[in-house]
PDB file of N, CA and C in Angstrom:
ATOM      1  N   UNK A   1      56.732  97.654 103.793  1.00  0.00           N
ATOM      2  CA  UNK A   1      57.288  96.349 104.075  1.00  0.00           C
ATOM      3  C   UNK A   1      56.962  96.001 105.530  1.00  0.00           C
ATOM      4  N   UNK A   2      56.555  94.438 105.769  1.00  0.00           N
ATOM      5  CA  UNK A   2      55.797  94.513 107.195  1.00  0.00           C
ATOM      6  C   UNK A   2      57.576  93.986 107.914  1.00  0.00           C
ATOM      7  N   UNK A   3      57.426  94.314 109.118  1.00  0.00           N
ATOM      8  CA  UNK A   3      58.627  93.638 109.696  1.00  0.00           C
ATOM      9  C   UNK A   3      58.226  92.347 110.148  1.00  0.00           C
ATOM     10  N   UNK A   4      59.507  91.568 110.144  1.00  0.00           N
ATOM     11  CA  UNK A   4      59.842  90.393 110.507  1.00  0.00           C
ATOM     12  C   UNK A   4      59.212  89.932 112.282  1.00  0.00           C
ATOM     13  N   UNK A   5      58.073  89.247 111.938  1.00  0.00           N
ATOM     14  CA  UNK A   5      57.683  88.670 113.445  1.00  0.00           C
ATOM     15  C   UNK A   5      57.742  87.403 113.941  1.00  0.00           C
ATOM     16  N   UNK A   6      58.246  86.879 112.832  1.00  0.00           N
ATOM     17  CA  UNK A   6      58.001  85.286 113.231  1.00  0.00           C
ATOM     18  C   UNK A   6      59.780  84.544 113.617  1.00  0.00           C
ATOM     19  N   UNK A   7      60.695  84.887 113.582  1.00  0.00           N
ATOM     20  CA  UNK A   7      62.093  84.836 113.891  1.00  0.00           C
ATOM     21  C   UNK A   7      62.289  83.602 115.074  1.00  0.00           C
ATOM     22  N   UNK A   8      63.060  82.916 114.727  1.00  0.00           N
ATOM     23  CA  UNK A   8      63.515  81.976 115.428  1.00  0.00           C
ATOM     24  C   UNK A   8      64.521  82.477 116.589  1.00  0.00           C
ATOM     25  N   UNK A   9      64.416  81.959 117.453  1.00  0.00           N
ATOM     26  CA  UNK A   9      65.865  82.570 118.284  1.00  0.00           C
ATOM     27  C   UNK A   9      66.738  81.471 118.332  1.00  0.00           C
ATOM     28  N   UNK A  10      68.077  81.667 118.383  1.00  0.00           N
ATOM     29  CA  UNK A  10      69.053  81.395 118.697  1.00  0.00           C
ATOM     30  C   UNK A  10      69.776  81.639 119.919  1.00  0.00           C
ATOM     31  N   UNK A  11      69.813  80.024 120.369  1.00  0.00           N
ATOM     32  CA  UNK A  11      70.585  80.431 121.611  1.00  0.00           C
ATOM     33  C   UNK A  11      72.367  81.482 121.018  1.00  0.00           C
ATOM     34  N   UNK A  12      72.429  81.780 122.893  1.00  0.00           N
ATOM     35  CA  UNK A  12      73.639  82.962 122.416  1.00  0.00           C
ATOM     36  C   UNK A  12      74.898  81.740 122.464  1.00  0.00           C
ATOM     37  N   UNK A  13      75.933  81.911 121.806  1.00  0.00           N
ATOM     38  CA  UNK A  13      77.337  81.556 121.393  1.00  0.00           C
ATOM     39  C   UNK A  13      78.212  80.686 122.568  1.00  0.00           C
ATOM     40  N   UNK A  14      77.715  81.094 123.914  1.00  0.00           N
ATOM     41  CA  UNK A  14      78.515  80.816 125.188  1.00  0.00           C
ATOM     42  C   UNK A  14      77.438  79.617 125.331  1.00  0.00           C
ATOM     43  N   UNK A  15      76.565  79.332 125.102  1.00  0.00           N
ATOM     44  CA  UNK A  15      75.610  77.851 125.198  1.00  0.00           C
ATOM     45  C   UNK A  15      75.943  76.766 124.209  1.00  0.00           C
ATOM     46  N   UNK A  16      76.846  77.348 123.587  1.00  0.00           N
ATOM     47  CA  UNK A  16      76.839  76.247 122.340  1.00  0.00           C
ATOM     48  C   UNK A  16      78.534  75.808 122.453  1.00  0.00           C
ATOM     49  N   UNK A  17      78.537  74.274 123.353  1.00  0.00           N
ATOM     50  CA  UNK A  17      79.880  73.823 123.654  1.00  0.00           C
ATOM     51  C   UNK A  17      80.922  73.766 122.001  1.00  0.00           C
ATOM     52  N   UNK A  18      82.143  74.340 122.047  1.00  0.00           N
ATOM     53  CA  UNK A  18      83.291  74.102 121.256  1.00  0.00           C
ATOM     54  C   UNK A  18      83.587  72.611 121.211  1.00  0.00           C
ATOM     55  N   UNK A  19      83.852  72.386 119.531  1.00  0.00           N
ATOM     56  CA  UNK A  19      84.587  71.070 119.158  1.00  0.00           C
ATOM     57  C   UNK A  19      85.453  70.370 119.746  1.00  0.00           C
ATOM     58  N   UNK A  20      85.743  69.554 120.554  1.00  0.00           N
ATOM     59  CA  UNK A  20      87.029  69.109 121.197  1.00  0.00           C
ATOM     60  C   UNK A  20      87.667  68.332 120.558  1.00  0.00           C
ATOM     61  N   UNK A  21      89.298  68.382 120.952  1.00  0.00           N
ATOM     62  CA  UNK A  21      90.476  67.937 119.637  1.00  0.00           C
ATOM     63  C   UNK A  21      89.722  66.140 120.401  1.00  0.00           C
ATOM     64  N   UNK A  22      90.289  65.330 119.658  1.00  0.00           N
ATOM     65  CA  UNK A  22      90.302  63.894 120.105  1.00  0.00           C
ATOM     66  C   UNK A  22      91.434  63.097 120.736  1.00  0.00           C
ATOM     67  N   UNK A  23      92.427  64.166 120.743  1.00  0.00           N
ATOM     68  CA  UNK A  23      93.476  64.042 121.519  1.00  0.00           C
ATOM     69  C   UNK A  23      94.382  64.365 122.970  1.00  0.00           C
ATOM     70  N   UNK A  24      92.797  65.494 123.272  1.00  0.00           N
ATOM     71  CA  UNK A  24      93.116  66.173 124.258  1.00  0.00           C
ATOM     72  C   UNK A  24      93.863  67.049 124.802  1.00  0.00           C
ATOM     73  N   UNK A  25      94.794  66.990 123.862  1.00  0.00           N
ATOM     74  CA  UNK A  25      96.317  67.860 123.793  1.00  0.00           C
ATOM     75  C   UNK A  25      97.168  67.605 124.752  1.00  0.00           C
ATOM     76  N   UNK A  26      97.255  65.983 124.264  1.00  0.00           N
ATOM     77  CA  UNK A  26      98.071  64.993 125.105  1.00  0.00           C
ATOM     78  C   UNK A  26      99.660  64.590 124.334  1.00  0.00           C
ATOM     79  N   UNK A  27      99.326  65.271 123.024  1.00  0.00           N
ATOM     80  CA  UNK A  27     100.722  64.966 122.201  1.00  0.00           C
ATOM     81  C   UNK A  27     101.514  66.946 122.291  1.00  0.00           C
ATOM     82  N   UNK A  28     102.268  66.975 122.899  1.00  0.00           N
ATOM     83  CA  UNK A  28     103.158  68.549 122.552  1.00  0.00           C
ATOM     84  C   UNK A  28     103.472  68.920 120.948  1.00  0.00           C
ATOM     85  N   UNK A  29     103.212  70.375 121.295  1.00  0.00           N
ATOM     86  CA  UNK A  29     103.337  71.017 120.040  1.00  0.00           C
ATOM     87  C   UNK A  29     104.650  70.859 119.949  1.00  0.00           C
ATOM     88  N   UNK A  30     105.344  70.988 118.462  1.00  0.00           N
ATOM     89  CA  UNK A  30     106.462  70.413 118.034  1.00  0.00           C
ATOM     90  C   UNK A  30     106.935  71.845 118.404  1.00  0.00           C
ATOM     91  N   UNK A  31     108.542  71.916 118.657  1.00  0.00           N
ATOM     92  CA  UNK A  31     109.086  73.111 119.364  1.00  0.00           C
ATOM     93  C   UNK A  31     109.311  74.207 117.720  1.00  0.00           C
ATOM     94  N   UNK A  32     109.559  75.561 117.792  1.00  0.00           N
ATOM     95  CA  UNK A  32     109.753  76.402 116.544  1.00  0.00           C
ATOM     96  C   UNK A  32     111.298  75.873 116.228  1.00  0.00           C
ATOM     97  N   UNK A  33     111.275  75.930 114.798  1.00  0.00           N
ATOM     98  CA  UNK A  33     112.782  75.412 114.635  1.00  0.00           C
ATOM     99  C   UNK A  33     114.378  76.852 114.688  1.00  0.00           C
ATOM    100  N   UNK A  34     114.934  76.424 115.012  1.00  0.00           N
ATOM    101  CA  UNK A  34     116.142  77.648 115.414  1.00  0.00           C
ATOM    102  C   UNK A  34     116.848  77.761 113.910  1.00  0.00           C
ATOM    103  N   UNK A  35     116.389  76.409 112.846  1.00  0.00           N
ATOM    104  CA  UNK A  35     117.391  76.446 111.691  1.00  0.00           C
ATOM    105  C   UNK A  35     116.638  77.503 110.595  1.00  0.00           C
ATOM    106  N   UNK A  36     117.652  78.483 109.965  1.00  0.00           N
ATOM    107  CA  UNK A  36     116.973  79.076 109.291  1.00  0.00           C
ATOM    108  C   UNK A  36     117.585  78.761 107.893  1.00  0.00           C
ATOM    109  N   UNK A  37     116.508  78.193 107.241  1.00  0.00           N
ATOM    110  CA  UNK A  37     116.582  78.082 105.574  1.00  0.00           C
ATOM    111  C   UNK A  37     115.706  79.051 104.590  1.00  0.00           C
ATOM    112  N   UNK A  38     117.019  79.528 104.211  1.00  0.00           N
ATOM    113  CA  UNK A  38     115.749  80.706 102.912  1.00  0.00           C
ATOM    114  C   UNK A  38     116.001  80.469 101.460  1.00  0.00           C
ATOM    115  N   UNK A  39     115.184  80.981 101.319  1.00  0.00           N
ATOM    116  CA  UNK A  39     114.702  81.019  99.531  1.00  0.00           C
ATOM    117  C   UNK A  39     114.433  81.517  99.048  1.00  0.00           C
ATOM    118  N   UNK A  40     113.806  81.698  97.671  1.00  0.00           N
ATOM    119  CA  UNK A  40     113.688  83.369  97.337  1.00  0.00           C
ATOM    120  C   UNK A  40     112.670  82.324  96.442  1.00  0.00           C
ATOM    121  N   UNK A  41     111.580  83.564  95.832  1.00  0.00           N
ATOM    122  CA  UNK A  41     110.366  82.687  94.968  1.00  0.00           C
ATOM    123  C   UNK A  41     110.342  84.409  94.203  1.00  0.00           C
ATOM    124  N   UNK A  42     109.112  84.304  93.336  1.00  0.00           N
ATOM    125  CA  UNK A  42     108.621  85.076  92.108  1.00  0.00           C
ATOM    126  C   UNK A  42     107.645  85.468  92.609  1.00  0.00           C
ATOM    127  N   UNK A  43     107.203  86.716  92.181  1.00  0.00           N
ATOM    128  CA  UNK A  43     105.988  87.224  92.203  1.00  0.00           C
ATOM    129  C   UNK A  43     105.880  88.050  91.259  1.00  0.00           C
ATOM    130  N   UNK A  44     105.424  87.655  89.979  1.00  0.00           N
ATOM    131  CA  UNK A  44     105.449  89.039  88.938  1.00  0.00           C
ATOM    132  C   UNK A  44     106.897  89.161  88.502  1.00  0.00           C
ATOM    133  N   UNK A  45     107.265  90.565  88.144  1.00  0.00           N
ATOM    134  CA  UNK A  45     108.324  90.799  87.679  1.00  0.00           C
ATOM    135  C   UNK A  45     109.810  90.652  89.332  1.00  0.00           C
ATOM    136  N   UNK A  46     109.225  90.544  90.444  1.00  0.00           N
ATOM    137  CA  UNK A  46     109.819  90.640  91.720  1.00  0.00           C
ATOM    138  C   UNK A  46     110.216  89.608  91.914  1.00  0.00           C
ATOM    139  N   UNK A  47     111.199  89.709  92.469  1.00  0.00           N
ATOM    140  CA  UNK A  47     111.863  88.442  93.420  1.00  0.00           C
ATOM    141  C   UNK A  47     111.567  88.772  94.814  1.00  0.00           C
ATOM    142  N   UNK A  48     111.499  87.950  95.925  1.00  0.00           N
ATOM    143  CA  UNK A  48     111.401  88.581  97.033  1.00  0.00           C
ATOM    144  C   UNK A  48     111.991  86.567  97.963  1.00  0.00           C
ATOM    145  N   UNK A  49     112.883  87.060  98.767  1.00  0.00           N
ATOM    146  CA  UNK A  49     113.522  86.232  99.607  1.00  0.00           C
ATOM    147  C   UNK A  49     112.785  85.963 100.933  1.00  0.00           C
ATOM    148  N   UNK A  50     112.842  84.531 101.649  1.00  0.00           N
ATOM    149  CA  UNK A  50     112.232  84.227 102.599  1.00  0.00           C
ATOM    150  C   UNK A  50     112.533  83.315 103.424  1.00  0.00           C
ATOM    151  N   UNK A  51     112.708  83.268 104.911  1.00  0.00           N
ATOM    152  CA  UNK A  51     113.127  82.382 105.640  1.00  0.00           C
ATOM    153  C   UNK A  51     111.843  81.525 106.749  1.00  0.00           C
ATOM    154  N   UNK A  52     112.639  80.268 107.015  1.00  0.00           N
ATOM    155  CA  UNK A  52     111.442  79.634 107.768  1.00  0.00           C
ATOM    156  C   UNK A  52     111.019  79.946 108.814  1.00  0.00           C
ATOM    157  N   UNK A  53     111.747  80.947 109.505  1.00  0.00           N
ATOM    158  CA  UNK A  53     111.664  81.476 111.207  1.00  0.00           C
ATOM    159  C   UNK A  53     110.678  82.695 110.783  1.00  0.00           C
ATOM    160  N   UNK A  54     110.070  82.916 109.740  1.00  0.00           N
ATOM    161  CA  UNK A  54     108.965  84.164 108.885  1.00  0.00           C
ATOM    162  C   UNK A  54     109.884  85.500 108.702  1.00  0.00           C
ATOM    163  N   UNK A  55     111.008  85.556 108.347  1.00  0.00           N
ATOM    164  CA  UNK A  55     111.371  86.757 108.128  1.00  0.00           C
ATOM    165  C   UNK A  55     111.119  86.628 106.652  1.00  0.00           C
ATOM    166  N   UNK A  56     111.299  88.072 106.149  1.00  0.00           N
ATOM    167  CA  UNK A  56     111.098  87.921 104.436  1.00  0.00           C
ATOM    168  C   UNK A  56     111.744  88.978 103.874  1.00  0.00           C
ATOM    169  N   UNK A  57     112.218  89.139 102.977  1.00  0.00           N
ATOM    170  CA  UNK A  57     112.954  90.279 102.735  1.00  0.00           C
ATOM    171  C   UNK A  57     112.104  91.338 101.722  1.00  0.00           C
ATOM    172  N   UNK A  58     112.789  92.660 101.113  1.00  0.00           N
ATOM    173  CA  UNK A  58     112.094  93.341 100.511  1.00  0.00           C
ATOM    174  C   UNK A  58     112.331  92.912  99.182  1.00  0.00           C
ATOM    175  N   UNK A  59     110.694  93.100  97.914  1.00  0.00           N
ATOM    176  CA  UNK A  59     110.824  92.780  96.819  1.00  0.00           C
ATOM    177  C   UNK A  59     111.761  93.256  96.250  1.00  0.00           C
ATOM    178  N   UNK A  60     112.812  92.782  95.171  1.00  0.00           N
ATOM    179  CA  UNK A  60     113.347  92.932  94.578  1.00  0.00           C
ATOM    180  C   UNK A  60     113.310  92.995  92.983  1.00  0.00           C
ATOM    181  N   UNK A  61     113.663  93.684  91.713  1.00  0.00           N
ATOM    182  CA  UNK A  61     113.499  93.049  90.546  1.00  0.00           C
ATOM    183  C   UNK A  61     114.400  92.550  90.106  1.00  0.00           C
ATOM    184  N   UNK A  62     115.824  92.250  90.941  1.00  0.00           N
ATOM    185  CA  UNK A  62     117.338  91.375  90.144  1.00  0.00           C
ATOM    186  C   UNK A  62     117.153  89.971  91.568  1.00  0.00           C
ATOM    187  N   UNK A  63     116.884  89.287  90.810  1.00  0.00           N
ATOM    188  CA  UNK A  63     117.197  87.698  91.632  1.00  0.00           C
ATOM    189  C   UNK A  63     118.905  87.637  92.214  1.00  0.00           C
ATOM    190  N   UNK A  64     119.755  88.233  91.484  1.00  0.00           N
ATOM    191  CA  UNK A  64     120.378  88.578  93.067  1.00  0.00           C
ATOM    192  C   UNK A  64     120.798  88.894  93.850  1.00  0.00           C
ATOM    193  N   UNK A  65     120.124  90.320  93.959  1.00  0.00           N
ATOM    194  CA  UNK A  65     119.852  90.806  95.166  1.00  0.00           C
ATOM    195  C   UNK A  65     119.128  89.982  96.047  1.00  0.00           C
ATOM    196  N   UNK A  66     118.270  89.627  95.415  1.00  0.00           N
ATOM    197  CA  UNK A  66     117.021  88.815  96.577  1.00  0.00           C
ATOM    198  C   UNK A  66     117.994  87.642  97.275  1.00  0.00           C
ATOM    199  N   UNK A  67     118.767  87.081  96.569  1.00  0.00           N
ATOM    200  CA  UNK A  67     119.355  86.022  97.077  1.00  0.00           C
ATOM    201  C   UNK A  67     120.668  86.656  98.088  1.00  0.00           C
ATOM    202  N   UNK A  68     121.351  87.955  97.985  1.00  0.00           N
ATOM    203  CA  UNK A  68     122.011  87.983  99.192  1.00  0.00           C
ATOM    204  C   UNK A  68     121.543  88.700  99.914  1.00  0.00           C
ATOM    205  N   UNK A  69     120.323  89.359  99.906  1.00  0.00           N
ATOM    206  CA  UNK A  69     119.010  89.228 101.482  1.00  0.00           C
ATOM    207  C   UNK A  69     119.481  87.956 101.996  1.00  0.00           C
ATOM    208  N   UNK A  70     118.846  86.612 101.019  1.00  0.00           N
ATOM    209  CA  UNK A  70     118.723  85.780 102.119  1.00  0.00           C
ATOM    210  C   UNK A  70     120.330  85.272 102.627  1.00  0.00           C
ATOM    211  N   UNK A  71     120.989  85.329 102.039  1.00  0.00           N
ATOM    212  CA  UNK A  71     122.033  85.171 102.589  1.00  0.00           C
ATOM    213  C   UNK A  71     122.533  85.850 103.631  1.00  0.00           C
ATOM    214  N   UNK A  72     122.530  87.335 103.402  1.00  0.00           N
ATOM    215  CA  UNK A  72     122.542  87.866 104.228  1.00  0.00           C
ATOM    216  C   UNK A  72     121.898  88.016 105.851  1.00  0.00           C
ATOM    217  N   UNK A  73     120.687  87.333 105.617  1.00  0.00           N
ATOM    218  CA  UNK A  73     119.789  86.834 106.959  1.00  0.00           C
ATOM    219  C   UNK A  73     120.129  85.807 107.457  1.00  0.00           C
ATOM    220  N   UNK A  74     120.825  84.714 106.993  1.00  0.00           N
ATOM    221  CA  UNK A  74     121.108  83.375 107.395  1.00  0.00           C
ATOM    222  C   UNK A  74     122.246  83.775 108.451  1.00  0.00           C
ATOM    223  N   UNK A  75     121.958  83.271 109.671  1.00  0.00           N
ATOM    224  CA  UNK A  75     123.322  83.766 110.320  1.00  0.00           C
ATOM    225  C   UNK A  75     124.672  82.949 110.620  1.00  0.00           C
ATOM    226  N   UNK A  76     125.390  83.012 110.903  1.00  0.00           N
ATOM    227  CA  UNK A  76     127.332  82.503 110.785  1.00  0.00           C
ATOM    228  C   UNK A  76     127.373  82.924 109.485  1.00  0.00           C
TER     229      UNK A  76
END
């Protein structure tokens, strides 16, 4: 097999300017929210509970258990 001689080059990665937003990042990121709402969803035979701040609880197979995880995570 003859090797490859004819190869184009490519400039390297640091020459090639990044996309810029069109906004400049003149509007603030919205702050993380402190309220925590959970839920519990299916996966298969599992239940598994989940809150919006990313906690998640461990799978479960009785829906509710899974549900006083999340209760149990919700705080007051």
């Amino acid at each position: 097999m003859d090797p490859h001689t004819e190869a184009t080059l490519v400039p390297p990665l640091a020459a090639v300017p990044l996309p810029r937003d069109p906004g400049h990042g003149t509007v603030p990121a919205p702050a993380p929210s402190t309220d925590h709402a959970t839920s519990t969803s299916e996966r298969g035979s599992f239940s598994l509970a989940a809150c919006t701040c990313g906690w998640r609880g461990p799978a479960r197979r009785s829906r509710d258990l899974a549900r006083k995880d999340a209760v149990g995570h919700a705080p007051g």
